[in-house]
PDB file of N, CA and C in Angstrom:
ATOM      1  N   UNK A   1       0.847  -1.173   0.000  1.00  0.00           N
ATOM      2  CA  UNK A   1       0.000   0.000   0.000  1.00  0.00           C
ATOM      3  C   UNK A   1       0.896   1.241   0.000  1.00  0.00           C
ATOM      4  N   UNK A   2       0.818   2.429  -0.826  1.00  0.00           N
ATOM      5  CA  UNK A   2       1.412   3.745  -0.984  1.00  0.00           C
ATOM      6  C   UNK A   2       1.121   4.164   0.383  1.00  0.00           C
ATOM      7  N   UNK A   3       2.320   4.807   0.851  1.00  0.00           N
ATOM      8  CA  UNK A   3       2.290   5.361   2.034  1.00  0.00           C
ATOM      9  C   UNK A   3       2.082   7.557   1.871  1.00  0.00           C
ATOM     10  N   UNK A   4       2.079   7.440   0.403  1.00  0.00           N
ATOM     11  CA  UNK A   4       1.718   8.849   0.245  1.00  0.00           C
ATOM     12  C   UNK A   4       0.522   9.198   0.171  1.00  0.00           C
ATOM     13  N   UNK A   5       0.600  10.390   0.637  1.00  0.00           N
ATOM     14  CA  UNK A   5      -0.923  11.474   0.498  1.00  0.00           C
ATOM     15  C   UNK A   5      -0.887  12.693  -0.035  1.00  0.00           C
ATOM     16  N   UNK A   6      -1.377  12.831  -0.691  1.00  0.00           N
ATOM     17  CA  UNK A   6      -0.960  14.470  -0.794  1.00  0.00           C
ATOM     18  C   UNK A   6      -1.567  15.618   0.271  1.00  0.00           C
ATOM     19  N   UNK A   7      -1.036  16.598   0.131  1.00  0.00           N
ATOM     20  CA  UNK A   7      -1.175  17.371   1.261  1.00  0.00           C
ATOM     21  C   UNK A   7      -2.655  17.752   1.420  1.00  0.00           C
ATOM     22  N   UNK A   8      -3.568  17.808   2.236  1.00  0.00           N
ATOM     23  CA  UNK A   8      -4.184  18.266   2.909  1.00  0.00           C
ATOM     24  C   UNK A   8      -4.594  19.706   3.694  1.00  0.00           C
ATOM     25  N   UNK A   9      -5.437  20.279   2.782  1.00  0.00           N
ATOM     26  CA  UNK A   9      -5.707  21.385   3.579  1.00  0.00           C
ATOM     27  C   UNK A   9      -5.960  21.194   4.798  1.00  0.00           C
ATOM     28  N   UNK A  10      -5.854  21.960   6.509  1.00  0.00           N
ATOM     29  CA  UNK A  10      -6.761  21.600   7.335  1.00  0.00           C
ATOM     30  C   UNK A  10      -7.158  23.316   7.767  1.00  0.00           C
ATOM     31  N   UNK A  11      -6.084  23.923   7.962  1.00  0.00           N
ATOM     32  CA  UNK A  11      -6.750  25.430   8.574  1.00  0.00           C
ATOM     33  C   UNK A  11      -5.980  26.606   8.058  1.00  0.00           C
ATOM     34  N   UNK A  12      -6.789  27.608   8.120  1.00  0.00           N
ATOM     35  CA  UNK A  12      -6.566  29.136   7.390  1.00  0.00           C
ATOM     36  C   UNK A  12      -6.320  30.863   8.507  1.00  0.00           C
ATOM     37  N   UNK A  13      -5.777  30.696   8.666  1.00  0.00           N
ATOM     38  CA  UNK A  13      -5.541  32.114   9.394  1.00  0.00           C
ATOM     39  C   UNK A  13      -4.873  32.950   8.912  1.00  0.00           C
ATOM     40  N   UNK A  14      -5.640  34.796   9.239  1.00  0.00           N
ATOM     41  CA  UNK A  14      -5.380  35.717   8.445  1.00  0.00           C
ATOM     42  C   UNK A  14      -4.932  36.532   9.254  1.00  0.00           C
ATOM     43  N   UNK A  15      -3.874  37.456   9.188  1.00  0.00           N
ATOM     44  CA  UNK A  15      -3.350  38.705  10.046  1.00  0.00           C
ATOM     45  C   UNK A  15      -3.250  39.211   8.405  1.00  0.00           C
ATOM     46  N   UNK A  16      -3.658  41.122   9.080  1.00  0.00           N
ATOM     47  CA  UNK A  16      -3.695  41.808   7.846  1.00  0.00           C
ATOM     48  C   UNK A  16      -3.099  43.021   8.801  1.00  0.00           C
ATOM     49  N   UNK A  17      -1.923  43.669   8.590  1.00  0.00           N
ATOM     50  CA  UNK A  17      -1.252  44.757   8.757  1.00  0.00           C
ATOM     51  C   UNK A  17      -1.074  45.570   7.489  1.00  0.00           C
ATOM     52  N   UNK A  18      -1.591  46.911   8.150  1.00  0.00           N
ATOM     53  CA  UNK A  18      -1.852  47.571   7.446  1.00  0.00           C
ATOM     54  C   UNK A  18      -0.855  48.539   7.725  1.00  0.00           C
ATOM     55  N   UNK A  19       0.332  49.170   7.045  1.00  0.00           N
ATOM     56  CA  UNK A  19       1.196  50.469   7.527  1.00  0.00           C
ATOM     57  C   UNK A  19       1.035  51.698   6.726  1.00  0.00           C
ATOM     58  N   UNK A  20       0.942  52.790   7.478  1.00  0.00           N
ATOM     59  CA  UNK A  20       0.921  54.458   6.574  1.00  0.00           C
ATOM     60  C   UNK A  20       2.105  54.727   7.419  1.00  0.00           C
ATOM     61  N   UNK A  21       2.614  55.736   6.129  1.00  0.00           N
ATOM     62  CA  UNK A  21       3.258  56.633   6.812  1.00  0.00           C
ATOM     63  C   UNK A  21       2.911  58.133   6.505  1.00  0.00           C
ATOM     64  N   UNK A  22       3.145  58.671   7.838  1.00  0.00           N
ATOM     65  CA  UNK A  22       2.625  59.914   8.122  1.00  0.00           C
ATOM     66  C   UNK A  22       4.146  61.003   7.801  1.00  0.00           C
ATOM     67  N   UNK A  23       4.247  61.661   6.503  1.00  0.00           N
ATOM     68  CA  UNK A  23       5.292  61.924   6.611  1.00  0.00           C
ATOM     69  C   UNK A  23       5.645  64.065   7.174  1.00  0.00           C
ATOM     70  N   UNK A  24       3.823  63.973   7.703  1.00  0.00           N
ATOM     71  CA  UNK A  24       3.748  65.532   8.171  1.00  0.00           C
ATOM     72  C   UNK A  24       4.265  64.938   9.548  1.00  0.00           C
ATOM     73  N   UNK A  25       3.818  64.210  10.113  1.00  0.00           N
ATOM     74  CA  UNK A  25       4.535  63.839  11.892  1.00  0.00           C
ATOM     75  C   UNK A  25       5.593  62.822  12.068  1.00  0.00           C
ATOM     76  N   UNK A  26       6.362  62.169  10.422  1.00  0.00           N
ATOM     77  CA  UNK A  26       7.391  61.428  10.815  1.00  0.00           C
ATOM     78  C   UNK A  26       7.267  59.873  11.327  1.00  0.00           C
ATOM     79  N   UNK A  27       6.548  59.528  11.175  1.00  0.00           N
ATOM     80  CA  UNK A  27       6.185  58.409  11.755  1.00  0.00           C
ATOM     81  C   UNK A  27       4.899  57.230  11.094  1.00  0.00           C
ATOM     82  N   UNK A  28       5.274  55.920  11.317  1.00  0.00           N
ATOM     83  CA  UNK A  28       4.122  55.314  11.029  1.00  0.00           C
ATOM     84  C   UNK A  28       3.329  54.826  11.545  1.00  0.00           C
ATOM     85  N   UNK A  29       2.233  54.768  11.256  1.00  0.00           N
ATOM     86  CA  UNK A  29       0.767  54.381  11.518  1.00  0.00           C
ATOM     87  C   UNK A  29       0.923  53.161  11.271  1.00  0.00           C
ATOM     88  N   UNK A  30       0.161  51.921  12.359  1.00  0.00           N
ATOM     89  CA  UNK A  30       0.060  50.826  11.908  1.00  0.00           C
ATOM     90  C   UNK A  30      -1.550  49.972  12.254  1.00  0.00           C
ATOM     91  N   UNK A  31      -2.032  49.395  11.300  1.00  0.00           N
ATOM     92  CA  UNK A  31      -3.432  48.546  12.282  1.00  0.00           C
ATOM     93  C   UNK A  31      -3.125  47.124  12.374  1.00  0.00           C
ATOM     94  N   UNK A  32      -3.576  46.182  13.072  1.00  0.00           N
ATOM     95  CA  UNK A  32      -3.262  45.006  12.776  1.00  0.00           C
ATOM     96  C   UNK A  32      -4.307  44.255  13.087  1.00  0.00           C
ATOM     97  N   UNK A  33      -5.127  43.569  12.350  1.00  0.00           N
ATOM     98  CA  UNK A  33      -6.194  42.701  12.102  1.00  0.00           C
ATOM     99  C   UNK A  33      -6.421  41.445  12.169  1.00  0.00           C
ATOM    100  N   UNK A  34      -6.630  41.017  13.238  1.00  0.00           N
ATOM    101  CA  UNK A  34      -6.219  39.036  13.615  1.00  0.00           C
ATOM    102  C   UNK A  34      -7.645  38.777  13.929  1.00  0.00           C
ATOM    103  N   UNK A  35      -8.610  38.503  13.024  1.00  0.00           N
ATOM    104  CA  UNK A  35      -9.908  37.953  13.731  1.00  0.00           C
ATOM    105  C   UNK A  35     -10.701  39.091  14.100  1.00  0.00           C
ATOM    106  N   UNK A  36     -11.805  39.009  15.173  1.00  0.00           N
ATOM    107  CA  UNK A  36     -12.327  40.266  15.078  1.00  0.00           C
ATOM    108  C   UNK A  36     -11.217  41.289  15.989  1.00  0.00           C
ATOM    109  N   UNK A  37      -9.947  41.151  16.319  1.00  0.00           N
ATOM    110  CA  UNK A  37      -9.182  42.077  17.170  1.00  0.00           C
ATOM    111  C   UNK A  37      -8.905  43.026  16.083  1.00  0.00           C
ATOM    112  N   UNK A  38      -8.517  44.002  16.876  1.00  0.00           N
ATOM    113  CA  UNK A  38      -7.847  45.387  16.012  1.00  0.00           C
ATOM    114  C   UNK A  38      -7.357  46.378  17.028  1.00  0.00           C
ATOM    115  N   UNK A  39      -5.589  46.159  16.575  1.00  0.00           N
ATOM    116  CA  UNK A  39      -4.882  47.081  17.654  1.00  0.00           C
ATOM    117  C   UNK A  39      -4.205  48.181  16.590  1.00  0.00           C
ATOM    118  N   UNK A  40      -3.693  49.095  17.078  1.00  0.00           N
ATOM    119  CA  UNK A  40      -2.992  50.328  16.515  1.00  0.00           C
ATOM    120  C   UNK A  40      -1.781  50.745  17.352  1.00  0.00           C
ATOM    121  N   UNK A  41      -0.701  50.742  16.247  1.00  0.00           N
ATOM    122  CA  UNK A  41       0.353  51.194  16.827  1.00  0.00           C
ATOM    123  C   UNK A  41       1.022  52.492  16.403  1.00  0.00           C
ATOM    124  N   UNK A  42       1.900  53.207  16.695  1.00  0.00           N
ATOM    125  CA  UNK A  42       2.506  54.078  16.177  1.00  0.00           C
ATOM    126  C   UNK A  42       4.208  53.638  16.362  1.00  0.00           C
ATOM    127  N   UNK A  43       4.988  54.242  14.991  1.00  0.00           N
ATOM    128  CA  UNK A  43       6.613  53.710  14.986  1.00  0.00           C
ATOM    129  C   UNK A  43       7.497  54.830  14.667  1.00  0.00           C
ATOM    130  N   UNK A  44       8.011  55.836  15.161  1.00  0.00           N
ATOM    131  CA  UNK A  44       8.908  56.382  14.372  1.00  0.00           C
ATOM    132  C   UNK A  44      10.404  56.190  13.409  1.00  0.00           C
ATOM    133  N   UNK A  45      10.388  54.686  14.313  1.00  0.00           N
ATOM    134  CA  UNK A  45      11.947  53.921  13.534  1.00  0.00           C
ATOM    135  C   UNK A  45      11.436  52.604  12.458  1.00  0.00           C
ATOM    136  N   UNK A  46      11.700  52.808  11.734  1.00  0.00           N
ATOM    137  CA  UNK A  46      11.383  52.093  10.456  1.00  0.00           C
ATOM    138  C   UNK A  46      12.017  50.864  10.755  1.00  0.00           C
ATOM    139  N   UNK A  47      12.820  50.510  11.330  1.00  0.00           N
ATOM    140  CA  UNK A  47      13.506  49.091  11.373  1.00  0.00           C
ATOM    141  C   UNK A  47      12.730  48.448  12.484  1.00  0.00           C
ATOM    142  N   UNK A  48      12.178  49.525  13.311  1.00  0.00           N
ATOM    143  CA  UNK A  48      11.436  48.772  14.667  1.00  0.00           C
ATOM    144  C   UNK A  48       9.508  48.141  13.912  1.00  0.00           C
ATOM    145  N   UNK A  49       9.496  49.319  13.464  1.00  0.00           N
ATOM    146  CA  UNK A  49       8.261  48.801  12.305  1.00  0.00           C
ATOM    147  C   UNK A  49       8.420  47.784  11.774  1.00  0.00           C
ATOM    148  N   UNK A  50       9.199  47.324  11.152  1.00  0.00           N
ATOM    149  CA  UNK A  50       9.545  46.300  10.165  1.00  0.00           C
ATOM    150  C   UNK A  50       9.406  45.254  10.944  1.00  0.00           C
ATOM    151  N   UNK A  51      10.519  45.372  12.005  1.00  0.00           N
ATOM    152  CA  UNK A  51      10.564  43.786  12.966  1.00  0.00           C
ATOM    153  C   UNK A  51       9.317  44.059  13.436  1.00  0.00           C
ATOM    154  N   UNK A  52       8.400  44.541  14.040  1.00  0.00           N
ATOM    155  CA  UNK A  52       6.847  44.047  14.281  1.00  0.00           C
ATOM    156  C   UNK A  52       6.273  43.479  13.453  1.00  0.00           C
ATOM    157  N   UNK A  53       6.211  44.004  12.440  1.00  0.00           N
ATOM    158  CA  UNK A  53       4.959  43.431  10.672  1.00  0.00           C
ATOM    159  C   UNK A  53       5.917  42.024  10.992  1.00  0.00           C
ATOM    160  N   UNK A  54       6.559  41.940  11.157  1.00  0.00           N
ATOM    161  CA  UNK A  54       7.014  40.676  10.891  1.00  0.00           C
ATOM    162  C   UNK A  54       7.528  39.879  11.883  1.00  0.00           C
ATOM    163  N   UNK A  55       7.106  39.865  13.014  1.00  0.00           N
ATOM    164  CA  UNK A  55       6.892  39.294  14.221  1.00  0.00           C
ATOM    165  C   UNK A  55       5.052  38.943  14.885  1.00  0.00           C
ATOM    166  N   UNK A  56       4.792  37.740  14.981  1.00  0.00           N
ATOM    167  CA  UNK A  56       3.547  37.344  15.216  1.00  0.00           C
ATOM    168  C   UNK A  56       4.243  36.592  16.623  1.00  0.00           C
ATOM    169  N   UNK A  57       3.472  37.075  17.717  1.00  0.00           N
ATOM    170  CA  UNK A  57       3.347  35.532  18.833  1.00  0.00           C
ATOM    171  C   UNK A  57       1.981  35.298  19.238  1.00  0.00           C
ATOM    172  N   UNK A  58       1.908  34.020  19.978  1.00  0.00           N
ATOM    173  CA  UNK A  58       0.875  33.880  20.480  1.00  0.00           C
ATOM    174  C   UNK A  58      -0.676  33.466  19.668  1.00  0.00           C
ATOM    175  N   UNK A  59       0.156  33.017  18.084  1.00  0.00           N
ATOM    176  CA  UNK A  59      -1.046  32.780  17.176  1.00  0.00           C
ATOM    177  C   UNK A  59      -1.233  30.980  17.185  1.00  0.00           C
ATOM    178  N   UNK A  60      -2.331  30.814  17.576  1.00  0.00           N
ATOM    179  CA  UNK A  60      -2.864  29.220  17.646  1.00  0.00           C
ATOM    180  C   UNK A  60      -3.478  28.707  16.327  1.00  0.00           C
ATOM    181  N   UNK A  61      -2.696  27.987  15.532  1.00  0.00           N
ATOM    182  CA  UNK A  61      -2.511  27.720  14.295  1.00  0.00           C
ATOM    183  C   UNK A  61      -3.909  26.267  14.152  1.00  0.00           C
ATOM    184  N   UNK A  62      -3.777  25.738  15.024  1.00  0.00           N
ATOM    185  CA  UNK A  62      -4.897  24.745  15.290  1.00  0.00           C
ATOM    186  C   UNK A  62      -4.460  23.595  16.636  1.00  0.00           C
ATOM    187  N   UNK A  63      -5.762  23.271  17.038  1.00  0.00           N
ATOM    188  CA  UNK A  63      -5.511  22.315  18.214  1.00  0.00           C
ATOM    189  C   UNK A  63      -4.919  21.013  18.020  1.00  0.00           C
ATOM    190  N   UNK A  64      -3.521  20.569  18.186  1.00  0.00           N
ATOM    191  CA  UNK A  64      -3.195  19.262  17.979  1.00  0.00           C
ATOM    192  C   UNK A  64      -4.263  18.080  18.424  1.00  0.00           C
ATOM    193  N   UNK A  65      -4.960  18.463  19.115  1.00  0.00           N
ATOM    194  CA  UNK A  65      -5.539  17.020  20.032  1.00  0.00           C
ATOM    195  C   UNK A  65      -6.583  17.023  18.704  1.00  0.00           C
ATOM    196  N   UNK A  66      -6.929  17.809  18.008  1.00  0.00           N
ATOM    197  CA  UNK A  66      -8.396  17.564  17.112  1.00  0.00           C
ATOM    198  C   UNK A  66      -7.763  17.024  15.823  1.00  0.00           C
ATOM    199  N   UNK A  67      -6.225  16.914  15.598  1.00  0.00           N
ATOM    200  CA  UNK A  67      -5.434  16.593  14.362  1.00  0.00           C
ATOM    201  C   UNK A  67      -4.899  14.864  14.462  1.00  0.00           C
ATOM    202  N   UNK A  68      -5.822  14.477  13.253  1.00  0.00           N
ATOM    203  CA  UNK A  68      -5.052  12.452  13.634  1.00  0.00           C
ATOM    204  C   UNK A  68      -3.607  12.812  13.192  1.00  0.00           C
ATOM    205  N   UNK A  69      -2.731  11.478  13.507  1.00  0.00           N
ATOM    206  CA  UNK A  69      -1.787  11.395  14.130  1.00  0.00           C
ATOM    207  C   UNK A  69      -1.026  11.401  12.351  1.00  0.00           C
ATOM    208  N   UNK A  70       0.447  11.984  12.586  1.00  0.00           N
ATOM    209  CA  UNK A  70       1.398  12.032  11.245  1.00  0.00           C
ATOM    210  C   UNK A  70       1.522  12.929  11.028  1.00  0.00           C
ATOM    211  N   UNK A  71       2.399  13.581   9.948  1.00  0.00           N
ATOM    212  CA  UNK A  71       3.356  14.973   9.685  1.00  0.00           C
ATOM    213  C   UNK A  71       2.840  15.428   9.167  1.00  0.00           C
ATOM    214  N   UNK A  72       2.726  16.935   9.445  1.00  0.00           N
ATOM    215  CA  UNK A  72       2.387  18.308   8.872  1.00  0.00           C
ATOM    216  C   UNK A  72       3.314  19.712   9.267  1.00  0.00           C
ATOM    217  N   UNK A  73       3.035  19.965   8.722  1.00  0.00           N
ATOM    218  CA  UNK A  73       3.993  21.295   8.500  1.00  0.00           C
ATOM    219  C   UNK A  73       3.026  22.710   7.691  1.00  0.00           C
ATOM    220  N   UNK A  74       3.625  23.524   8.673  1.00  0.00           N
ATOM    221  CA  UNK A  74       2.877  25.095   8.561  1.00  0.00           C
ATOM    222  C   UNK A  74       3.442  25.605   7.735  1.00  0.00           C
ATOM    223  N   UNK A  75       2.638  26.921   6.657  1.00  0.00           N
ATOM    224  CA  UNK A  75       2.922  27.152   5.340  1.00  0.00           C
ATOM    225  C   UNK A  75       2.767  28.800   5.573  1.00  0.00           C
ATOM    226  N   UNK A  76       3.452  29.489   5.410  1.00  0.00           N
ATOM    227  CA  UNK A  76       2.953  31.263   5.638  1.00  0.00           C
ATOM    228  C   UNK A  76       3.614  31.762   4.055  1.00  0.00           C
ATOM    229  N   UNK A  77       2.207  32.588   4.019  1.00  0.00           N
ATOM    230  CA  UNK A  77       2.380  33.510   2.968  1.00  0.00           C
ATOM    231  C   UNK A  77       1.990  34.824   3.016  1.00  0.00           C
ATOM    232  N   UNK A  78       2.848  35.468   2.669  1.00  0.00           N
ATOM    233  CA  UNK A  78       3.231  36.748   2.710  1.00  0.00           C
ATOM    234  C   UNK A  78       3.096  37.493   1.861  1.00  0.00           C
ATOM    235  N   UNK A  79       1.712  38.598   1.374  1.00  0.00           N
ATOM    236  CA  UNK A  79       1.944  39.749   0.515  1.00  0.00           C
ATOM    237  C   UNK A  79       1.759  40.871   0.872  1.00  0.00           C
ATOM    238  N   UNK A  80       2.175  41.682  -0.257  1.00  0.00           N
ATOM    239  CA  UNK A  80       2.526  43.303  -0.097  1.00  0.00           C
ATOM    240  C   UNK A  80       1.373  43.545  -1.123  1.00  0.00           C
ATOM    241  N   UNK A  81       0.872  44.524  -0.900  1.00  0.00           N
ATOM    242  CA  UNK A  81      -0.196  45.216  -1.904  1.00  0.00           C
ATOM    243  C   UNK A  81      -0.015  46.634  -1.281  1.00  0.00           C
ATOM    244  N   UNK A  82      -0.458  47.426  -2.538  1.00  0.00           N
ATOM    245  CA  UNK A  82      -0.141  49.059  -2.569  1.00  0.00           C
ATOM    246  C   UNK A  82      -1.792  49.373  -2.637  1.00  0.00           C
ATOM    247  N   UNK A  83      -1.710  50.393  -1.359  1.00  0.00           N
ATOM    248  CA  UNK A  83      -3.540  50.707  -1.143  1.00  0.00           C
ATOM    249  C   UNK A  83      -3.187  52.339  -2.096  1.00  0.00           C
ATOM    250  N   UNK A  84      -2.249  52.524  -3.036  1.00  0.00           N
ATOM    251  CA  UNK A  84      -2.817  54.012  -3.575  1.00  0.00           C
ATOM    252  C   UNK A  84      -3.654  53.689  -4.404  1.00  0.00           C
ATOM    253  N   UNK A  85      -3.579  52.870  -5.339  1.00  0.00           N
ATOM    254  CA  UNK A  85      -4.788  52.709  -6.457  1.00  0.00           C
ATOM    255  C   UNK A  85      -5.950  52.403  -5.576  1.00  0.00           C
ATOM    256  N   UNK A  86      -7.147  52.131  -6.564  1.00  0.00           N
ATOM    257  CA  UNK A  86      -8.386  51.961  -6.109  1.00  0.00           C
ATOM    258  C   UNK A  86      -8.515  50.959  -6.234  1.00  0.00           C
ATOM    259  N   UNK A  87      -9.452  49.732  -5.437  1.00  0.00           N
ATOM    260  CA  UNK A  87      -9.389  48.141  -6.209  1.00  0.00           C
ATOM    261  C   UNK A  87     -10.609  48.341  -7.561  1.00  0.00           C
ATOM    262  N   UNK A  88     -11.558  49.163  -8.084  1.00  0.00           N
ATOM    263  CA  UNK A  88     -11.677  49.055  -9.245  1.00  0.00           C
ATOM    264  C   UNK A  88     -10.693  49.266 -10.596  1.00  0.00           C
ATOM    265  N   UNK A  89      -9.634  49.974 -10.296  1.00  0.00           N
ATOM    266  CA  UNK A  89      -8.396  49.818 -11.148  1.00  0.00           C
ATOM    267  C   UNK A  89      -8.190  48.316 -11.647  1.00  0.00           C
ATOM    268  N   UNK A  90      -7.565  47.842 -10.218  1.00  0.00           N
ATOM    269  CA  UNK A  90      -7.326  46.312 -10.433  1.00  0.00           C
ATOM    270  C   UNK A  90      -7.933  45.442 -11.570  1.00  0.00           C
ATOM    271  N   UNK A  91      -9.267  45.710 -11.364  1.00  0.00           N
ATOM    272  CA  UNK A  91     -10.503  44.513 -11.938  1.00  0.00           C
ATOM    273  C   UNK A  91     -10.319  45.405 -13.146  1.00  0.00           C
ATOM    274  N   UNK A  92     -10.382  46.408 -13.502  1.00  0.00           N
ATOM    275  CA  UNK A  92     -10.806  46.865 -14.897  1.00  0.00           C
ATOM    276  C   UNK A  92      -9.257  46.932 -15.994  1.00  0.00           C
ATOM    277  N   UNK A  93      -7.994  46.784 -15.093  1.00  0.00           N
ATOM    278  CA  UNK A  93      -6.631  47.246 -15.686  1.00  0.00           C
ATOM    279  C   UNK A  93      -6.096  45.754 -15.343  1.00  0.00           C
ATOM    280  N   UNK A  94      -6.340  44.320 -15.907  1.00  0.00           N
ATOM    281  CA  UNK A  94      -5.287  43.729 -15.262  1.00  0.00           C
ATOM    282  C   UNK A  94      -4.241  43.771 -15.258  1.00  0.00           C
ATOM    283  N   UNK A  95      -3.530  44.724 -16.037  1.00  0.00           N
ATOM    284  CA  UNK A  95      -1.855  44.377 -16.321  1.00  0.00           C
ATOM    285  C   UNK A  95      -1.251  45.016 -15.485  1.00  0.00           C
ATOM    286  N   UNK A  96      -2.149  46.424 -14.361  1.00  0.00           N
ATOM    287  CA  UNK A  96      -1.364  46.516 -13.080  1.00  0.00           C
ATOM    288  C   UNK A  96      -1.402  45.388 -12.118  1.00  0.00           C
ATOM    289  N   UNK A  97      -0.576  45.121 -11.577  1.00  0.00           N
ATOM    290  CA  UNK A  97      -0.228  44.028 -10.511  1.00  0.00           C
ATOM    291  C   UNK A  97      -1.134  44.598  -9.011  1.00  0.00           C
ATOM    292  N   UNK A  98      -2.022  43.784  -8.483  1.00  0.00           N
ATOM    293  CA  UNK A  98      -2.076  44.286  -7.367  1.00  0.00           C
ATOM    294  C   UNK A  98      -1.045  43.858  -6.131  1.00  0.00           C
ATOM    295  N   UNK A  99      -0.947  42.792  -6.373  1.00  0.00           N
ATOM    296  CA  UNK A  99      -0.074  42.191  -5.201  1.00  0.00           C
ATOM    297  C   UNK A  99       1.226  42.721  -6.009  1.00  0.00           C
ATOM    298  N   UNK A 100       1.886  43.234  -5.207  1.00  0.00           N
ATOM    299  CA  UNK A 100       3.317  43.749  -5.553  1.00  0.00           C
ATOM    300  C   UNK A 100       4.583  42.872  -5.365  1.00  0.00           C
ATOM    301  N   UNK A 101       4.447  41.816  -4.358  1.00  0.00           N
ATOM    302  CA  UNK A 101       5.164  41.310  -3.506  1.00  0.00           C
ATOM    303  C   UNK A 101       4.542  39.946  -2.819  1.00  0.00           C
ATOM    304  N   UNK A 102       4.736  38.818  -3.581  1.00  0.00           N
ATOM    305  CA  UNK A 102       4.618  37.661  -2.519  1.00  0.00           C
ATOM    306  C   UNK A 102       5.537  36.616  -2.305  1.00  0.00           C
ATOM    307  N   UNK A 103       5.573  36.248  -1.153  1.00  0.00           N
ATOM    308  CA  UNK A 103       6.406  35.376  -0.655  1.00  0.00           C
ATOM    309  C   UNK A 103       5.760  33.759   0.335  1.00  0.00           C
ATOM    310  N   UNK A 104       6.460  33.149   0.141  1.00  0.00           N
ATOM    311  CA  UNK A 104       5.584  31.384   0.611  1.00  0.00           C
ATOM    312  C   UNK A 104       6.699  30.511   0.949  1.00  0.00           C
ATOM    313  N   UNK A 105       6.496  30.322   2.745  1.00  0.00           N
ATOM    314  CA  UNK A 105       7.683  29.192   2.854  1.00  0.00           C
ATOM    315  C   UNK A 105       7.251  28.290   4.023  1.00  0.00           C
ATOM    316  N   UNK A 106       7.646  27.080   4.376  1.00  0.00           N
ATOM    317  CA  UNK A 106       7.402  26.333   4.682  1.00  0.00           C
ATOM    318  C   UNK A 106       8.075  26.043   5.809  1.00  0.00           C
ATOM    319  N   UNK A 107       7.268  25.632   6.733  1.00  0.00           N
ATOM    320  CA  UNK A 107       8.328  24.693   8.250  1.00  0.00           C
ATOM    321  C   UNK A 107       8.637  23.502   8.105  1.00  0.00           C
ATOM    322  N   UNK A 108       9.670  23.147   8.736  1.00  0.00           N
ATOM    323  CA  UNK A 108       9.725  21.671   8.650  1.00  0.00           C
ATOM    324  C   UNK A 108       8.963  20.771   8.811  1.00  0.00           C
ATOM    325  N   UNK A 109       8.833  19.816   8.757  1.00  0.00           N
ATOM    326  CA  UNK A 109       7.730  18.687   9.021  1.00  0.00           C
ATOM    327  C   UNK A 109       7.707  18.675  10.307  1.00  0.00           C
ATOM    328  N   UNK A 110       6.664  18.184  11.025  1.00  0.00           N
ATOM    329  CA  UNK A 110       6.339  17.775  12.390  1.00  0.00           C
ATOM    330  C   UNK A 110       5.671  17.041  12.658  1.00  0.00           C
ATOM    331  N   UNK A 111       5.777  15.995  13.671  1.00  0.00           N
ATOM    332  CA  UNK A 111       4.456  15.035  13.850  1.00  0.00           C
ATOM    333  C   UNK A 111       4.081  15.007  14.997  1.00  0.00           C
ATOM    334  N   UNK A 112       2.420  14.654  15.062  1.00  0.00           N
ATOM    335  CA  UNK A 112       1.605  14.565  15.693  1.00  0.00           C
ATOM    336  C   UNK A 112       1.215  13.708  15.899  1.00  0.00           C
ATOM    337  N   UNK A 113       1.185  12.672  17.273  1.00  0.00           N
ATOM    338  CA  UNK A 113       0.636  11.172  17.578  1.00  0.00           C
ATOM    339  C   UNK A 113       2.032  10.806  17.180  1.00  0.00           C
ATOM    340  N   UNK A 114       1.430   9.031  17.437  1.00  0.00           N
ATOM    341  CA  UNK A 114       2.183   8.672  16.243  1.00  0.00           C
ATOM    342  C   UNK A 114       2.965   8.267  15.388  1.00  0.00           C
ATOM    343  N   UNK A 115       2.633   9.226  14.096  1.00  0.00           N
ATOM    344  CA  UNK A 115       3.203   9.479  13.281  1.00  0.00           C
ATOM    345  C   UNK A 115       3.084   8.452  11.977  1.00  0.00           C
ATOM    346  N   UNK A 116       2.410   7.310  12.345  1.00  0.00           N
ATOM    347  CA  UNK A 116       2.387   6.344  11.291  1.00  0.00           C
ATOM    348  C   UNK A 116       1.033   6.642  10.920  1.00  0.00           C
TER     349      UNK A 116
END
């Protein structure tokens, strides 16, 4: 018997950070959108901005005990989109790009139970 499967969707989670910069007060504006939460930050150092957008803790990806037993591995993807256009641009112009920027990488395998 083939011991392969192909991968399996099981769960979807969205964080949506949103950054302005305010360049009358120097600083950026940030929102960050995890579910119904919504916090706001302010950054004046651009490198400290950066390492936040790109620092998540404390996100519960799914409950192992509800997952049967064998390897999976977490998948994050990452885009950039530019809010100056309008999204009717998008739909009516496809040859502007909306997503400017994506990126997709993978964790190592891990198992759960198991494993067979």
């Amino acid at each position: 018997m083939w011991k392969f499967w192909p991968d399996e969707f099981v769960v979807s989670k969205r964080i949506e950070r949103v950054i302005k910069h305010d360049r009358l007060r120097g600083q950026y504006r940030t929102v960050s959108t995890y579910g119904n939460v919504q916090s706001e930050r302010k950054f004046r150092d651009f490198d400290t901005m950066k390492s936040w957008t790109f620092t998540f803790n404390d996100i519960n990806v799914a409950n192992i005990r509800e997952l049967e037993p064998g390897s999976y591995y977490v998948r994050v993807v990452a885009e950039s989109r530019s809010r100056e256009l309008p999204p009717i641009i998008g739909m009516l112009m496809f040859f502007i790009p909306e997503v400017e920027m994506s990126l997709a990488k993978e964790s190592y395998p891990f198992t759960v139970g198991d494993g067979e």
